[in-house]
PDB file of N, CA and C in Angstrom:
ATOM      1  N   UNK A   1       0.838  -1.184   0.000  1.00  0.00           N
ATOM      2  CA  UNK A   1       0.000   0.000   0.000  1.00  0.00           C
ATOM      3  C   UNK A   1       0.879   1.243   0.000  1.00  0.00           C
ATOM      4  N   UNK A   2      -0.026   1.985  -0.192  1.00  0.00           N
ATOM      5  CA  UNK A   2       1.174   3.933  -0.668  1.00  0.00           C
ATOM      6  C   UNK A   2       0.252   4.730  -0.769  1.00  0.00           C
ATOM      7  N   UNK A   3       0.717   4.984   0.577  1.00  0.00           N
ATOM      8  CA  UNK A   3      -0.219   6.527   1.563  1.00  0.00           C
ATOM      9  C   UNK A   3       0.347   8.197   0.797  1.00  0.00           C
ATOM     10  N   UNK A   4      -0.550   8.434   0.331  1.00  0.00           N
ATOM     11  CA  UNK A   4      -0.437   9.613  -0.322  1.00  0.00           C
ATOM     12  C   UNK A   4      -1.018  11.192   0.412  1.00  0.00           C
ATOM     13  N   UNK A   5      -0.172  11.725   0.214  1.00  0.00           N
ATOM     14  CA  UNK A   5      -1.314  13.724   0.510  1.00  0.00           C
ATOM     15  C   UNK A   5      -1.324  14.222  -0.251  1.00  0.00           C
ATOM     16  N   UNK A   6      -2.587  14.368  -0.979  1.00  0.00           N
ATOM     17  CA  UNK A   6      -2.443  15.139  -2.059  1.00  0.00           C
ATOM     18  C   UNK A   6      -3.598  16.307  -1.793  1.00  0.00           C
ATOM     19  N   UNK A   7      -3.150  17.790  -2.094  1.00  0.00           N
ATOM     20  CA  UNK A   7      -4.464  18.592  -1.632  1.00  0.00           C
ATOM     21  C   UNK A   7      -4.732  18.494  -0.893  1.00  0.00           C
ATOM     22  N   UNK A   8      -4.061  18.439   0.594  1.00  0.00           N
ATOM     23  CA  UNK A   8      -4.603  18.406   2.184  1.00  0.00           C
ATOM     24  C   UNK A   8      -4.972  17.443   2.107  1.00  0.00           C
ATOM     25  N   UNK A   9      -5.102  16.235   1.388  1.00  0.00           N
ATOM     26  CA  UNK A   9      -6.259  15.329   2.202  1.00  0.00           C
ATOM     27  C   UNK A   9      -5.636  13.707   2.022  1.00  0.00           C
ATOM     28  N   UNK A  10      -5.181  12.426   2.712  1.00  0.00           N
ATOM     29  CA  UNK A  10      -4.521  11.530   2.634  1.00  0.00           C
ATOM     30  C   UNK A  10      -5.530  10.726   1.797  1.00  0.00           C
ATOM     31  N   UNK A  11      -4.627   9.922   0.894  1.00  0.00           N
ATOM     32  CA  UNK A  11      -5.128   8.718   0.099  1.00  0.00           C
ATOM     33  C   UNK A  11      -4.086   7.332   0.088  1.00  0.00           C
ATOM     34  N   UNK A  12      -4.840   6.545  -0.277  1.00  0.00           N
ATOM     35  CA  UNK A  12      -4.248   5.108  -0.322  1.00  0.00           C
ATOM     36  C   UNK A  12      -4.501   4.362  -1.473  1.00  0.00           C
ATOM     37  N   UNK A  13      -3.106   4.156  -1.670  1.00  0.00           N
ATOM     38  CA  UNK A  13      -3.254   3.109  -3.219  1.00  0.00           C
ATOM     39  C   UNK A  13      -3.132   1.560  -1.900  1.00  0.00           C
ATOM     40  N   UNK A  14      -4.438   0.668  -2.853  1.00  0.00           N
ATOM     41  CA  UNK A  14      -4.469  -0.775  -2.494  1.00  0.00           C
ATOM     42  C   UNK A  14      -4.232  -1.223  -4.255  1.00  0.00           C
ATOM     43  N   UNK A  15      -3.009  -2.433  -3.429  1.00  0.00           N
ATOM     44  CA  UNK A  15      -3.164  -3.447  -4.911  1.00  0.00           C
ATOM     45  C   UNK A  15      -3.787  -4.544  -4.549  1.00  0.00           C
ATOM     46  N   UNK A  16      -4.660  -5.065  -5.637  1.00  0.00           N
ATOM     47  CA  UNK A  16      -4.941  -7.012  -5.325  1.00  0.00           C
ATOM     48  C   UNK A  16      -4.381  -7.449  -6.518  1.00  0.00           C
ATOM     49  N   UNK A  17      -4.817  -8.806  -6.604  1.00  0.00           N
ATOM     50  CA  UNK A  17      -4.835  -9.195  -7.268  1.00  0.00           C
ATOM     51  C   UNK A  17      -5.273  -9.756  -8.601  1.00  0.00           C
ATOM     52  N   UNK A  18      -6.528  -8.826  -8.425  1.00  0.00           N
ATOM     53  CA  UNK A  18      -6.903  -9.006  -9.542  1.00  0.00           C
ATOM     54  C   UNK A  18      -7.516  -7.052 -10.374  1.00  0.00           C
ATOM     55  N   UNK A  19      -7.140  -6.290  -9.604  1.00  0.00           N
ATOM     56  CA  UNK A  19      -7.508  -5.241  -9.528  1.00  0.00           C
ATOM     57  C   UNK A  19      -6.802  -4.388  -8.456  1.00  0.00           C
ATOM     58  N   UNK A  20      -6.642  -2.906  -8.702  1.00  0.00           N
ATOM     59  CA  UNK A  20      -6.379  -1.706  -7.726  1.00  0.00           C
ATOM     60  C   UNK A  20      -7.233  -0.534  -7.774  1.00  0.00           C
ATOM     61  N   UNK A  21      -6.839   0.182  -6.668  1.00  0.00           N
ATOM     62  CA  UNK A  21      -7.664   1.462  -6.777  1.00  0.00           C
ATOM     63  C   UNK A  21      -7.267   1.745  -5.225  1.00  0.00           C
ATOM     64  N   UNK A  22      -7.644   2.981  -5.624  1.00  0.00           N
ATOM     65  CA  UNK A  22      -7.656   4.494  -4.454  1.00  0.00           C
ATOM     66  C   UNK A  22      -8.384   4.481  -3.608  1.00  0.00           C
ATOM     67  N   UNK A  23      -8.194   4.809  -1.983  1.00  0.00           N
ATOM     68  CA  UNK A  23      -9.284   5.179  -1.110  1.00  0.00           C
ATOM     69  C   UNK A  23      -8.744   6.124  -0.531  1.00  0.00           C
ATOM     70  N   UNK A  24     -10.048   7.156  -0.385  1.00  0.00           N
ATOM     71  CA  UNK A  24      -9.838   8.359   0.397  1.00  0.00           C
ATOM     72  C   UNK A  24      -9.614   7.881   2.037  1.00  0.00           C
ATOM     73  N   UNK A  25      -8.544   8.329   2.796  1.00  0.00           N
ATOM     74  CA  UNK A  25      -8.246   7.967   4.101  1.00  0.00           C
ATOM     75  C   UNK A  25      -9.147   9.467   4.781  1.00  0.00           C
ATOM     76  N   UNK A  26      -8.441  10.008   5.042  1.00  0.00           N
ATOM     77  CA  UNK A  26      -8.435  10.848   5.963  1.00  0.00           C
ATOM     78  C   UNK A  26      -8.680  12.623   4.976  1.00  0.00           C
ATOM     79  N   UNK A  27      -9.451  13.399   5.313  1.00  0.00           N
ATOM     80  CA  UNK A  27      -9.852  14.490   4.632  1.00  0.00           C
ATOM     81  C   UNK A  27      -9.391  15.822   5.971  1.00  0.00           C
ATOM     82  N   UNK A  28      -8.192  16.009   4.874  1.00  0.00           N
ATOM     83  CA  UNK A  28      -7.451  17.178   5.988  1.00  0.00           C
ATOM     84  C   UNK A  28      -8.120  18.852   6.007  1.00  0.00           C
ATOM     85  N   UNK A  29      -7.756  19.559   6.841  1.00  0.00           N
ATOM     86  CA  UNK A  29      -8.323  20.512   7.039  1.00  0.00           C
ATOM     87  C   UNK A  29      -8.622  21.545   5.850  1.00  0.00           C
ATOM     88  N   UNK A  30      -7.653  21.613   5.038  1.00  0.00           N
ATOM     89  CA  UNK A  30      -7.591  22.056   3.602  1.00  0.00           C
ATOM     90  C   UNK A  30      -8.211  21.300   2.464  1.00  0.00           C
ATOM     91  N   UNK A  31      -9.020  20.107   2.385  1.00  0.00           N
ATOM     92  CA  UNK A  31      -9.261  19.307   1.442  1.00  0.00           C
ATOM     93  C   UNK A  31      -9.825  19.578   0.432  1.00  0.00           C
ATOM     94  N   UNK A  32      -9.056  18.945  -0.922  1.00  0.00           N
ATOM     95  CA  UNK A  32      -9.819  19.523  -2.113  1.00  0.00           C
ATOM     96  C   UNK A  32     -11.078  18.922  -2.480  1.00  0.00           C
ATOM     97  N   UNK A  33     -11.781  19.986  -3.255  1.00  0.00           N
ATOM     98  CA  UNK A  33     -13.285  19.347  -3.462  1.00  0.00           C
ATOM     99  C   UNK A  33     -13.150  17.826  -4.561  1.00  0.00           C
ATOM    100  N   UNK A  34     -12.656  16.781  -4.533  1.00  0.00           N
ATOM    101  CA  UNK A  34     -12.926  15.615  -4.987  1.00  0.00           C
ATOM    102  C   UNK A  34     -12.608  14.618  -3.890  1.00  0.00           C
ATOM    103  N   UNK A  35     -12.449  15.156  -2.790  1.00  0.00           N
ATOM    104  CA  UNK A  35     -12.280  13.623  -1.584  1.00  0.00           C
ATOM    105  C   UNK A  35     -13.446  13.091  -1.632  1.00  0.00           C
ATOM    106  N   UNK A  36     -13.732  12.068  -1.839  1.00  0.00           N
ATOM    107  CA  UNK A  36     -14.638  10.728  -2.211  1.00  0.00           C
ATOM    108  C   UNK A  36     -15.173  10.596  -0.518  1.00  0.00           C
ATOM    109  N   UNK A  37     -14.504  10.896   0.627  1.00  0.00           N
ATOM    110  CA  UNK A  37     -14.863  10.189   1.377  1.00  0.00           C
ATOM    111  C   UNK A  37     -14.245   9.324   2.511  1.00  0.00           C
ATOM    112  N   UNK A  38     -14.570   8.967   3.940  1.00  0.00           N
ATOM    113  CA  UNK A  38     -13.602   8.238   4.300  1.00  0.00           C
ATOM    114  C   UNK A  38     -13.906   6.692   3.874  1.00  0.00           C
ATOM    115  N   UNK A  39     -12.682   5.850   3.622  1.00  0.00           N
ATOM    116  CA  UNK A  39     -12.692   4.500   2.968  1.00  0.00           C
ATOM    117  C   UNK A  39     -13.599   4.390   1.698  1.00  0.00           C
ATOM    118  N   UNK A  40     -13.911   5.251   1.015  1.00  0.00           N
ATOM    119  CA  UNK A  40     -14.265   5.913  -0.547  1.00  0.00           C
ATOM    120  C   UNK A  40     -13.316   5.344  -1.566  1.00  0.00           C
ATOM    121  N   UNK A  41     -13.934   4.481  -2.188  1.00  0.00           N
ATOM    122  CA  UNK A  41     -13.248   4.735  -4.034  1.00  0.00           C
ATOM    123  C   UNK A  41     -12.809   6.163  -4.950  1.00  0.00           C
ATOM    124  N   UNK A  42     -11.540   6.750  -4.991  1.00  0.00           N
ATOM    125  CA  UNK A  42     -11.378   7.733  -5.543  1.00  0.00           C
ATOM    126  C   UNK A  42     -12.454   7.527  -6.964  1.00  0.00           C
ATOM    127  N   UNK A  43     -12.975   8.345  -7.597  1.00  0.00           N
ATOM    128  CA  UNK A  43     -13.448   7.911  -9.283  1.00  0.00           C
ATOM    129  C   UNK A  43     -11.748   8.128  -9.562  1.00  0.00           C
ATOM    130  N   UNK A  44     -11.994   7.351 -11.168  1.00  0.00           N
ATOM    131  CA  UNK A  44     -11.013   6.426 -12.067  1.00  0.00           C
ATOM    132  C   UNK A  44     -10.483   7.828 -12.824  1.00  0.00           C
ATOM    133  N   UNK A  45     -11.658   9.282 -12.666  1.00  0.00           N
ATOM    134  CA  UNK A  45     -10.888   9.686 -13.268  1.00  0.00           C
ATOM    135  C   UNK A  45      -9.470  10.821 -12.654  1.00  0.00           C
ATOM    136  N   UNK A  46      -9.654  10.609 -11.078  1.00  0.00           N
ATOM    137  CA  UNK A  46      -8.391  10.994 -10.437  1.00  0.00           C
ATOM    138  C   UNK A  46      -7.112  10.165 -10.338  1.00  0.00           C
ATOM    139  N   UNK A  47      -7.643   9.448 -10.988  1.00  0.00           N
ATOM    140  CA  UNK A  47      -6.607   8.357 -10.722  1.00  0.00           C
ATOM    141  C   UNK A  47      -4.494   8.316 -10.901  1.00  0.00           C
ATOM    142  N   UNK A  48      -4.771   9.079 -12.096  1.00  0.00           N
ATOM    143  CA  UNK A  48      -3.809   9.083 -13.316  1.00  0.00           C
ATOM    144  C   UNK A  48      -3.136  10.242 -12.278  1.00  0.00           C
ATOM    145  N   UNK A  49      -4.145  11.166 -12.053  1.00  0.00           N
ATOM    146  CA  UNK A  49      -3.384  12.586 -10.900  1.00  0.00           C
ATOM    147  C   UNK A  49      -2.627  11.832  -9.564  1.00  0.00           C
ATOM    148  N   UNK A  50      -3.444  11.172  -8.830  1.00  0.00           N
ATOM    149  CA  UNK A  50      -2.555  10.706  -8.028  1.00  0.00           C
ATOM    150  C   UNK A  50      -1.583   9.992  -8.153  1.00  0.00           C
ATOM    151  N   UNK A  51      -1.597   8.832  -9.143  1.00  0.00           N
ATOM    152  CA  UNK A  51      -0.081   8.141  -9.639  1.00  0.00           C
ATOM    153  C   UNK A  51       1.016   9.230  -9.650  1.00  0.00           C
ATOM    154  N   UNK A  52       1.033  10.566 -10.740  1.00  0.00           N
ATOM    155  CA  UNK A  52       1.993  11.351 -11.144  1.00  0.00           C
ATOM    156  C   UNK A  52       2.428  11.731  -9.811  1.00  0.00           C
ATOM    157  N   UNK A  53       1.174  11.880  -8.338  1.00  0.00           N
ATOM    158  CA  UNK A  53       1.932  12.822  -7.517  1.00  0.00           C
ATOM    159  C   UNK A  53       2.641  11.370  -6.810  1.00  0.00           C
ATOM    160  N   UNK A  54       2.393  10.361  -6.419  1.00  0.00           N
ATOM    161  CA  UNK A  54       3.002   9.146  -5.857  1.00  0.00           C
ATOM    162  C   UNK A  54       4.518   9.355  -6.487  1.00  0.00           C
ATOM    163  N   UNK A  55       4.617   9.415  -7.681  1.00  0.00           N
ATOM    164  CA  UNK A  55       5.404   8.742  -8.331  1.00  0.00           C
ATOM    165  C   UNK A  55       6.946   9.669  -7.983  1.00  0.00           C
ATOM    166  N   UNK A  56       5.787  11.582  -7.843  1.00  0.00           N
ATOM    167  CA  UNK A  56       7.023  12.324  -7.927  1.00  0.00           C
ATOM    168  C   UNK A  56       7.339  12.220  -6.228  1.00  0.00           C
ATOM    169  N   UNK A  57       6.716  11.667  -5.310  1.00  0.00           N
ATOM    170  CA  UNK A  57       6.915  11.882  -3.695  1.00  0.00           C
ATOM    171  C   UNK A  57       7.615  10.655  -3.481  1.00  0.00           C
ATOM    172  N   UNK A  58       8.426   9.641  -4.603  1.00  0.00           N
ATOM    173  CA  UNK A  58       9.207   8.699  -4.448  1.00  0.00           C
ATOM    174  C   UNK A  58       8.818   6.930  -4.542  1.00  0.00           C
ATOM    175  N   UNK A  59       7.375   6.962  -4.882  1.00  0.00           N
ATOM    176  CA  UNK A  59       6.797   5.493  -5.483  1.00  0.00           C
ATOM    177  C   UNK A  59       7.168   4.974  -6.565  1.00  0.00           C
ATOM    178  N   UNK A  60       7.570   3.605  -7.014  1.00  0.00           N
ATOM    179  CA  UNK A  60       8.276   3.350  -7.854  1.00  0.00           C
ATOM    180  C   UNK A  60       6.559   3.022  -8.999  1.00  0.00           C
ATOM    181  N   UNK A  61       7.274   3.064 -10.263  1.00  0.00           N
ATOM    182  CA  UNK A  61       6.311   2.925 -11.314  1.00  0.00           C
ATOM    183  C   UNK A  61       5.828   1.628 -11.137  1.00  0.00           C
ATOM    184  N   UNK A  62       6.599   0.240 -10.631  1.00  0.00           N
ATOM    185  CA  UNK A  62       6.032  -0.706 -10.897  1.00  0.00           C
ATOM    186  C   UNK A  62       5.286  -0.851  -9.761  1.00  0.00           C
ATOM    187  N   UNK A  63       5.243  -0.158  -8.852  1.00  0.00           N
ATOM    188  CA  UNK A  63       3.856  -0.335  -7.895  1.00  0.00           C
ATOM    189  C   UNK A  63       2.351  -0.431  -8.090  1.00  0.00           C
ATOM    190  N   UNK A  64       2.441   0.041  -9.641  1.00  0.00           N
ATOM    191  CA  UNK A  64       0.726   1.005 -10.494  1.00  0.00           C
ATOM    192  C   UNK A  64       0.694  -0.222 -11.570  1.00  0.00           C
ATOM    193  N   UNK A  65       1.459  -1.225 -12.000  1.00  0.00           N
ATOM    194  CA  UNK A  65       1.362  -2.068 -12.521  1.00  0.00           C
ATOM    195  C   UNK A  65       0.851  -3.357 -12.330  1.00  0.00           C
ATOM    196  N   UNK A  66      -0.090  -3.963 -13.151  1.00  0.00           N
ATOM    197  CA  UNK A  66      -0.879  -4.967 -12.851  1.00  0.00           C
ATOM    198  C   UNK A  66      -0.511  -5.828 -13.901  1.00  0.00           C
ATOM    199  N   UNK A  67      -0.273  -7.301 -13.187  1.00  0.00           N
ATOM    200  CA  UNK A  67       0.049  -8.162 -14.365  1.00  0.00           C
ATOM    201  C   UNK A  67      -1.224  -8.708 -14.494  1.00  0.00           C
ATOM    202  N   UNK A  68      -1.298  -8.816 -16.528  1.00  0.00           N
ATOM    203  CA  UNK A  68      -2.310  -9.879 -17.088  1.00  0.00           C
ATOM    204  C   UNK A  68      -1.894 -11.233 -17.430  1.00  0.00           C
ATOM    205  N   UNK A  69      -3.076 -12.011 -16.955  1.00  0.00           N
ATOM    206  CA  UNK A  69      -2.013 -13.519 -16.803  1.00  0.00           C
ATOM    207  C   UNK A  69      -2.821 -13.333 -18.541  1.00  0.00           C
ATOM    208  N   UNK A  70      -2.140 -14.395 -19.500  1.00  0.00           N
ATOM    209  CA  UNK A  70      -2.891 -14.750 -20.772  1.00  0.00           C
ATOM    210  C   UNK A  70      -4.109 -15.910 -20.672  1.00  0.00           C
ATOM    211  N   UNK A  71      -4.998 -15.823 -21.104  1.00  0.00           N
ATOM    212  CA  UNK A  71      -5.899 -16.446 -21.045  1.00  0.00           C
ATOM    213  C   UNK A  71      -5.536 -17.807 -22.237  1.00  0.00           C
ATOM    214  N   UNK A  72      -5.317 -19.375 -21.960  1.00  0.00           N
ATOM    215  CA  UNK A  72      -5.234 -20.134 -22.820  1.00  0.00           C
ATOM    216  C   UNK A  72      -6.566 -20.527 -23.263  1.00  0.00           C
ATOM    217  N   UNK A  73      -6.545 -20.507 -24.773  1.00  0.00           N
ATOM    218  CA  UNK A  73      -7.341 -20.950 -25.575  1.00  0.00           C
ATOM    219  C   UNK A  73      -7.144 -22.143 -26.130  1.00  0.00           C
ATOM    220  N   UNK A  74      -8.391 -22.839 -26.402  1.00  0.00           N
ATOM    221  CA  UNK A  74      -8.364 -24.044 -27.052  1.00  0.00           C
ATOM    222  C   UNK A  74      -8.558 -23.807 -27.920  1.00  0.00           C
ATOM    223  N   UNK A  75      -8.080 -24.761 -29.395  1.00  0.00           N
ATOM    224  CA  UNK A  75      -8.568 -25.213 -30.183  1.00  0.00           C
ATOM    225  C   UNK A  75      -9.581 -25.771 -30.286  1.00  0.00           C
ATOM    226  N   UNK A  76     -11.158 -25.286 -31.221  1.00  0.00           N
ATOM    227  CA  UNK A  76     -12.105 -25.887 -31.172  1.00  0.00           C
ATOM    228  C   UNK A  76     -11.942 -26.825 -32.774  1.00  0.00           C
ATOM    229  N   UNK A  77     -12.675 -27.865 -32.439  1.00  0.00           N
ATOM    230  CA  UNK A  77     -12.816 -28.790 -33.604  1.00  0.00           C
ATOM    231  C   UNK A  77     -14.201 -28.858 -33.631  1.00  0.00           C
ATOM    232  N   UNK A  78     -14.493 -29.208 -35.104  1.00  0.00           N
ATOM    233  CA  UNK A  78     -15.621 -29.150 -35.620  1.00  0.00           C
ATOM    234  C   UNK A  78     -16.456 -30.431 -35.291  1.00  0.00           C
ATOM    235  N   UNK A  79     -17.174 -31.304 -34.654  1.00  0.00           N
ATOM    236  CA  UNK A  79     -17.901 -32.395 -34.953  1.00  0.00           C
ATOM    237  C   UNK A  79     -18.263 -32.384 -36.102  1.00  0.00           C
ATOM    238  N   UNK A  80     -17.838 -34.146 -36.761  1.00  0.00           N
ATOM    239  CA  UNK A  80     -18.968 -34.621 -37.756  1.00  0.00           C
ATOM    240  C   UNK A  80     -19.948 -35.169 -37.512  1.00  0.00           C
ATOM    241  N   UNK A  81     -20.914 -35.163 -37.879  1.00  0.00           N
ATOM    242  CA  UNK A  81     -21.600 -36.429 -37.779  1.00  0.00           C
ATOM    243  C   UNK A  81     -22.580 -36.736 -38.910  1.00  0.00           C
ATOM    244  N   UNK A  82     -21.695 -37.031 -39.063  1.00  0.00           N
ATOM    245  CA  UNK A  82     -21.736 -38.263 -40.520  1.00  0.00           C
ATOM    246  C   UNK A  82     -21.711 -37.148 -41.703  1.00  0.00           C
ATOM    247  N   UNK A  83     -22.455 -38.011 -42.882  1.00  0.00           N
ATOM    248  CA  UNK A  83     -22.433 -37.143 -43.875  1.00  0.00           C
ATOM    249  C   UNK A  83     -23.747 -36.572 -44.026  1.00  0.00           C
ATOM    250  N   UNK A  84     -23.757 -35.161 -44.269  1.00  0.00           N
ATOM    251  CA  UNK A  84     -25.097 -34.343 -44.637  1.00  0.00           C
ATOM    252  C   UNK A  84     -24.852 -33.529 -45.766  1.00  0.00           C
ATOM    253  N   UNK A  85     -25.974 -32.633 -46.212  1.00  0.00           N
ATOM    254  CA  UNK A  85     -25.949 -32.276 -47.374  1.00  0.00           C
ATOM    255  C   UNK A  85     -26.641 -30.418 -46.760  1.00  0.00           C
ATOM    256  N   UNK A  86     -25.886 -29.590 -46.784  1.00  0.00           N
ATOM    257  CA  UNK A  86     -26.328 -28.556 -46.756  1.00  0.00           C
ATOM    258  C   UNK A  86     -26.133 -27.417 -47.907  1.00  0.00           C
ATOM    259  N   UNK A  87     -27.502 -26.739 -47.576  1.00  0.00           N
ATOM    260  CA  UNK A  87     -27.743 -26.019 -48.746  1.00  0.00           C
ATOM    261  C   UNK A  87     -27.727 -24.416 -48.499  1.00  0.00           C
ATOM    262  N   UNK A  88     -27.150 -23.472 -49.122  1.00  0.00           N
ATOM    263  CA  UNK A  88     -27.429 -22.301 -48.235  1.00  0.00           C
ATOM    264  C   UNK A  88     -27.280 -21.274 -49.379  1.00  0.00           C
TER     265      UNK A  88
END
């Protein structure tokens, strides 16, 4: 996790595992008008703002990174069954 102040007011990057995101902690005396809230989902579209300020207050880039596992696909095969006659 990576406790942030941004605009008077503390935030928290959570990673999982299958997903991340922002929660508003603590709303300081100065707080700017988008604190979400306490234990609040920042919206997605502050998001990108708080990375830049993490990043410049000493968070490394690969903290904001999420690995995609690849999804294996099968090969589908066609069933026969038997012989038919289609018309189209």
């Amino acid at each position: 996790m990576i406790d942030l102040i941004y605009g008077g007011n503390k935030y928290r990057f959570c990673k999982g595992d299958k997903s991340s995101y922002w929660l508003g902690v603590d709303r300081g005396n100065r707080g700017s008008s988008f604190y979400p809230g306490n234990n609040c989902v920042v919206p997605m579209a502050y998001w990108s703002e708080l990375q830049k300020a993490a990043i410049a207050n000493g968070a490394s880039k690969e903290d904001f990174v999420t690995k995609k596992e690849k999804k294996v696909s099968k090969t589908r095969t066609k069933k026969s069954k038997g012989l038919s006659i289609s018309i189209f």
